[in-house]
C-alpha atoms as a PDB file:
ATOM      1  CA  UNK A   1      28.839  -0.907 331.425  1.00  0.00           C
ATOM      2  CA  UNK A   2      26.466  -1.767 328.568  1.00  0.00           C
ATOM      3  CA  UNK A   3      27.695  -2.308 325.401  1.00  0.00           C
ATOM      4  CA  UNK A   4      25.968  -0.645 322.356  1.00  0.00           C
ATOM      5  CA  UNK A   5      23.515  -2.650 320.013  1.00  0.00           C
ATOM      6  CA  UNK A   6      24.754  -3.431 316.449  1.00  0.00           C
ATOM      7  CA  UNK A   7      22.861  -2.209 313.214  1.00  0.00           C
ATOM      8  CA  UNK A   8      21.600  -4.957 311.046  1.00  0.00           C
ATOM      9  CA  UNK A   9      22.652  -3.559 307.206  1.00  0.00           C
ATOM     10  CA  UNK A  10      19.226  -3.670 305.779  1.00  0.00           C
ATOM     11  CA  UNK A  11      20.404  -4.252 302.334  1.00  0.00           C
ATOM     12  CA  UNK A  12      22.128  -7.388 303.060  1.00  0.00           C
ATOM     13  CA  UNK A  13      19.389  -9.045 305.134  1.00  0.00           C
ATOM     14  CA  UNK A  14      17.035  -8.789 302.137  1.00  0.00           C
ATOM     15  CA  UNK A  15      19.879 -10.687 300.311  1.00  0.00           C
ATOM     16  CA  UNK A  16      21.890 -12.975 302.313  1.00  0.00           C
ATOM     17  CA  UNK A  17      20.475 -15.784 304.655  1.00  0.00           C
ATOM     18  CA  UNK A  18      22.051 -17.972 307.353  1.00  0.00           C
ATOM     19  CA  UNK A  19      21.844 -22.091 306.536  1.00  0.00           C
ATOM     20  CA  UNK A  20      21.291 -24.252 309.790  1.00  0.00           C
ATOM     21  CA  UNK A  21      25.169 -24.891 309.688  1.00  0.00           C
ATOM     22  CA  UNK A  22      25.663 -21.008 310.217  1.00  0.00           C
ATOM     23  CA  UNK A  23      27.301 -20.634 306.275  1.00  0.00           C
ATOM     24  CA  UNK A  24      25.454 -17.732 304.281  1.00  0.00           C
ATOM     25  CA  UNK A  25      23.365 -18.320 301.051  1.00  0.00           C
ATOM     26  CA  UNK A  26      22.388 -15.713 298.384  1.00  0.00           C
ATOM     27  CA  UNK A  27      21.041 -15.823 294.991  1.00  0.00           C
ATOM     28  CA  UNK A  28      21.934 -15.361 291.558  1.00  0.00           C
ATOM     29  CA  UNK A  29      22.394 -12.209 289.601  1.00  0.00           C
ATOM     30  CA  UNK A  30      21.102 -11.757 285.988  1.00  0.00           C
ATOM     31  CA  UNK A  31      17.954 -13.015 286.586  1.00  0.00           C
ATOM     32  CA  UNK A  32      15.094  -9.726 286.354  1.00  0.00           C
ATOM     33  CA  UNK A  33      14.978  -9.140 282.754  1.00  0.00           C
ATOM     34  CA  UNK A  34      15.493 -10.184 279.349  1.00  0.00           C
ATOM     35  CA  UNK A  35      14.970 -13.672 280.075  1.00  0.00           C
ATOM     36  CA  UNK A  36      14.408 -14.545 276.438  1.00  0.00           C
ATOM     37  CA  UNK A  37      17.579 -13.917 275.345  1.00  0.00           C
ATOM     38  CA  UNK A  38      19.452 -16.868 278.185  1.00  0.00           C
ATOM     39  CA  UNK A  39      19.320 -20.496 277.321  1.00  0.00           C
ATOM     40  CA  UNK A  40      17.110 -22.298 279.775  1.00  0.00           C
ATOM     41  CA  UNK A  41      20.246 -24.251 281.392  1.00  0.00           C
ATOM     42  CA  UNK A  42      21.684 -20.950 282.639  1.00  0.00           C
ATOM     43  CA  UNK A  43      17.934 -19.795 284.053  1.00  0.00           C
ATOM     44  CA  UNK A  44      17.844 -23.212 285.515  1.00  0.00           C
ATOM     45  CA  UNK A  45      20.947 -23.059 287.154  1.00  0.00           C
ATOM     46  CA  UNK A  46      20.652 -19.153 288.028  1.00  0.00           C
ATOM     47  CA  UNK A  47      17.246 -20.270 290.348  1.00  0.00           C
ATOM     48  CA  UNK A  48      19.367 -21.546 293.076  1.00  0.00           C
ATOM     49  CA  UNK A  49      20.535 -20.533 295.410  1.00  0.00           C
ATOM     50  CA  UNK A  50      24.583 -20.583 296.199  1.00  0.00           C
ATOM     51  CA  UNK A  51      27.003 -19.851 299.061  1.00  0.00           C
ATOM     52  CA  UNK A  52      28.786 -16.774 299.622  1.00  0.00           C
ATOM     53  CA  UNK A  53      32.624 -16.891 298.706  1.00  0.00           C
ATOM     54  CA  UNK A  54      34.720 -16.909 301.918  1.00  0.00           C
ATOM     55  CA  UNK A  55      36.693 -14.098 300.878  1.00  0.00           C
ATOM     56  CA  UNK A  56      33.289 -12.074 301.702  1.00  0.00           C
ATOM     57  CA  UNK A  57      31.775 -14.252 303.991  1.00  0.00           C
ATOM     58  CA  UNK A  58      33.152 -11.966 306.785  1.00  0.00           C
ATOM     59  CA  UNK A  59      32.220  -8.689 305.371  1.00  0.00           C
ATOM     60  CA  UNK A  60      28.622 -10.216 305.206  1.00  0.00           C
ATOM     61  CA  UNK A  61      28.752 -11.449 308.629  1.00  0.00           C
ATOM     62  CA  UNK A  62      29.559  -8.579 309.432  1.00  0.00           C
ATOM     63  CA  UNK A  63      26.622  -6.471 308.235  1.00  0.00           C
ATOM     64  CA  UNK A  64      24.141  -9.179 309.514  1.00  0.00           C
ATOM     65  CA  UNK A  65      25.435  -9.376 313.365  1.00  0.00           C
ATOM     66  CA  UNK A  66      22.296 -10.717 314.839  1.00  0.00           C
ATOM     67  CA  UNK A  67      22.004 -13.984 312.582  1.00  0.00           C
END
């Protein structure tokens, strides 16, 4: 018996992405408006990228089934 296909959460594939050693990046909040007002070390540092936390790394797996 076939099994049934799993939904990709469309939300979290626009914001999470898998690294070549299968852990999953995602970017910085606070970083679409007032600009001005945050030194340029914290916009610096807020332009990278980061890893997910494992506590949620399995709730975002989980949403993004197909890699």
């Amino acid at each position: 018996m076939a099994r049934l296909k799993l939904k990709t959460h469309k939300g979290a594939a626009k914001r999470f992405r898998r690294t070549a050693s299968g852990k999953i990046r995602r970017g910085h909040a606070f970083m679409r408006h007032n600009l001005t007002l945050k030194s340029r070390k914290r916009k610096r540092q807020n332009d990278l990228g980061t890893l997910v936390s494992p506590a949620d790394t399995a709730r975002v797996r989980k949403m993004l089934p197909y890699g």
